[in-house]
C-alpha atoms as a PDB file:
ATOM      1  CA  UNK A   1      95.482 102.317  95.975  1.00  0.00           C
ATOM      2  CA  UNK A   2      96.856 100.845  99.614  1.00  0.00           C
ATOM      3  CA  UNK A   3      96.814  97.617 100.254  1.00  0.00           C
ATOM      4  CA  UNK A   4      98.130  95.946 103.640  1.00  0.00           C
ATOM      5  CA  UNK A   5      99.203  91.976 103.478  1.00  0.00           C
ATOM      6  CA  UNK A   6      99.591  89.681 105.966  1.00  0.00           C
ATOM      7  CA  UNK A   7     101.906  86.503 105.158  1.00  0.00           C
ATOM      8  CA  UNK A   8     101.789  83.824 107.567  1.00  0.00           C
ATOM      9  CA  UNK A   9     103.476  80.161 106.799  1.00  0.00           C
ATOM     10  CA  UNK A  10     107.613  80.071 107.131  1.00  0.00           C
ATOM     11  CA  UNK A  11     107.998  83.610 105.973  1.00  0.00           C
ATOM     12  CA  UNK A  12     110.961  84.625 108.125  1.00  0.00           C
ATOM     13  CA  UNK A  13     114.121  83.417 108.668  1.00  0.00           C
ATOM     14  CA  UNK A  14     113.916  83.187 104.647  1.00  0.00           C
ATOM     15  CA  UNK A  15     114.494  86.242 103.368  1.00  0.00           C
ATOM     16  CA  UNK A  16     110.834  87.297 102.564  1.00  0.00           C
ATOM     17  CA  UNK A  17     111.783  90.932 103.307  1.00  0.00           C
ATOM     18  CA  UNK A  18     114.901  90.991 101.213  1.00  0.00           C
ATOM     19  CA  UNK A  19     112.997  89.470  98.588  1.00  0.00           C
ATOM     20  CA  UNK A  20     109.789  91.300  98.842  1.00  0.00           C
ATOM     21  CA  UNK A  21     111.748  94.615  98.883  1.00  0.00           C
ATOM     22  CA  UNK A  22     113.988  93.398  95.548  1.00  0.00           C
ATOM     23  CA  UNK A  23     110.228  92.542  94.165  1.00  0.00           C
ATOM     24  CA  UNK A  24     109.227  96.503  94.496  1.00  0.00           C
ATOM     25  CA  UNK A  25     112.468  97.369  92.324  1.00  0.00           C
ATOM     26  CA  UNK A  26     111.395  98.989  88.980  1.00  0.00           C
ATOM     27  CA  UNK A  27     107.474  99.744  90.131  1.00  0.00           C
ATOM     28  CA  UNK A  28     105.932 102.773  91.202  1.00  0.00           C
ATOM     29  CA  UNK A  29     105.416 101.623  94.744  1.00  0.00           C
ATOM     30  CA  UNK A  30     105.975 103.050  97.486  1.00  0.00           C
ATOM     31  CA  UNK A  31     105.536 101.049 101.438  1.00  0.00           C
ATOM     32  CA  UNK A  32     107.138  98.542 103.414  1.00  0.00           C
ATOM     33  CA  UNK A  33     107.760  95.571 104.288  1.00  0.00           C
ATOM     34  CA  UNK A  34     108.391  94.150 108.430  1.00  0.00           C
ATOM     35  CA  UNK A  35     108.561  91.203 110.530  1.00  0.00           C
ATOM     36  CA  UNK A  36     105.688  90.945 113.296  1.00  0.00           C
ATOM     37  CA  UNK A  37     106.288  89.604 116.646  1.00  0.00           C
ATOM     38  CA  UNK A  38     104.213  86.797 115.903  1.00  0.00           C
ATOM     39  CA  UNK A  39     106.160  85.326 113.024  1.00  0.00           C
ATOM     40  CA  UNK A  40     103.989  86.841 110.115  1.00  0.00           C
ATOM     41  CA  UNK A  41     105.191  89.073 107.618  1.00  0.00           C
ATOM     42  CA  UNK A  42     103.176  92.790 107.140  1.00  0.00           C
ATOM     43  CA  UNK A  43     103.617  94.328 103.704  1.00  0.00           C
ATOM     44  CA  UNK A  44     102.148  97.582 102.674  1.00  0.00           C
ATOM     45  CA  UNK A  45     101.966  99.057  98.946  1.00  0.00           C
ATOM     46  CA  UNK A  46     101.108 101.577  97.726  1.00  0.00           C
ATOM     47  CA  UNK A  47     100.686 102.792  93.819  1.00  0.00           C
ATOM     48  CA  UNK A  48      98.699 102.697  90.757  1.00  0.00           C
ATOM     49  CA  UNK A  49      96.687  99.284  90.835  1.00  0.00           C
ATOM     50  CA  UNK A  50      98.772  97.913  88.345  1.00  0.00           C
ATOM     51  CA  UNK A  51     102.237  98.097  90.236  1.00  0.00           C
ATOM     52  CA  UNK A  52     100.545  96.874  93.236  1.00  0.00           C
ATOM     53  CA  UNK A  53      99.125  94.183  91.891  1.00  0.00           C
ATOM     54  CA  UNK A  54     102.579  93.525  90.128  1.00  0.00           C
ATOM     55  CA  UNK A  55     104.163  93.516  93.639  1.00  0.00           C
ATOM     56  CA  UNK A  56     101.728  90.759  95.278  1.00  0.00           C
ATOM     57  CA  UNK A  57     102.415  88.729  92.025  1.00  0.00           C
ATOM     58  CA  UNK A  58     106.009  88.759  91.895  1.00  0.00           C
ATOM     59  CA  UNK A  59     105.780  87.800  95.804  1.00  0.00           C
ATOM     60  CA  UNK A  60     103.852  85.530  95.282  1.00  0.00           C
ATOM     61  CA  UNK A  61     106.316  83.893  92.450  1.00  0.00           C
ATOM     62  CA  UNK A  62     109.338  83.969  94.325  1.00  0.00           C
ATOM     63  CA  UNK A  63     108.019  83.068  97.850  1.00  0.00           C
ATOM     64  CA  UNK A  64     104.879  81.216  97.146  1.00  0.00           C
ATOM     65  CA  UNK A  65     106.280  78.037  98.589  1.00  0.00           C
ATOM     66  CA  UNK A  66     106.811  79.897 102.105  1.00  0.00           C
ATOM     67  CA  UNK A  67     103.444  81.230 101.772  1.00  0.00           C
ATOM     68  CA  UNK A  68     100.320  79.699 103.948  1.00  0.00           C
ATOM     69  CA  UNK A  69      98.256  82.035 103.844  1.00  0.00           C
ATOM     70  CA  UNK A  70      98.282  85.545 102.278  1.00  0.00           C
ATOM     71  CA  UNK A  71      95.245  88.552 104.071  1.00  0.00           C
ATOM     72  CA  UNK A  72      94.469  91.205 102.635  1.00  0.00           C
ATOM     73  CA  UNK A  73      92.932  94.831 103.715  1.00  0.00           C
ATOM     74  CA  UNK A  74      92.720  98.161 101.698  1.00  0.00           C
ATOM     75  CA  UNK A  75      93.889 101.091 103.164  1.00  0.00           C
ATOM     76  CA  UNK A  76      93.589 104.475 102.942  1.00  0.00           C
ATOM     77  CA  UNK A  77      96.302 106.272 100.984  1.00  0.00           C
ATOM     78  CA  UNK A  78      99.040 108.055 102.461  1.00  0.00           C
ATOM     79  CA  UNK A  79      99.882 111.629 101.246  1.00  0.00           C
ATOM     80  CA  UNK A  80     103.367 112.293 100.527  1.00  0.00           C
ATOM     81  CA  UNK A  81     105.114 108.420 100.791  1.00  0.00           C
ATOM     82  CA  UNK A  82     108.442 107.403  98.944  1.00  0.00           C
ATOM     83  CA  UNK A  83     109.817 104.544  98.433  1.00  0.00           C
ATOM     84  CA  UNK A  84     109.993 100.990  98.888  1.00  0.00           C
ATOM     85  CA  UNK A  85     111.458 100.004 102.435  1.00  0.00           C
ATOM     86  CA  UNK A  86     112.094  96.989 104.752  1.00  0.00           C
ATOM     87  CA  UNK A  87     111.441  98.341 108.298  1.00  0.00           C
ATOM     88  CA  UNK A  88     112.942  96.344 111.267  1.00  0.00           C
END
């Protein structure tokens, strides 16, 4: 499965992607993680349902209190992806 968040709230300036990316460590996931120009936070994963859903929760854990607001989309899959990343 893909899945594409969008984190809204104060979720930069705080280390969201630092944190988000340490969060894929140890899970089959592969994506990203970037600021958007309009102060939200886009995360994509991608993996067995169970390491995705593993991601979002460990977000969730460690940067729940930054959090307002959380959407979520599924995506198609892309062929061929590796690794976790922060993009800039």
């Amino acid at each position: 499965m893909r899945i594409r968040v969008v984190y809204s709230g104060r979720v930069q300036g705080v280390g969201f992607r630092a944190t988000a990316s340490w969060c894929a460590d140890g899970l089959n996931v592969s994506g990203f993680v970037r600021n958007q120009p309009d102060g939200t936070v886009l995360l994509e994963a991608q993996g067995a349902p169970q390491d995705v859903e593993a991601l979002l929760a460990r977000v969730a854990e460690r940067m729940g209190r930054n959090i307002a607001r959380a959407d979520r989309a599924e995506l198609p899959e892309r062929a061929g992806e590796q690794g976790f990343e922060i993009r800039r």
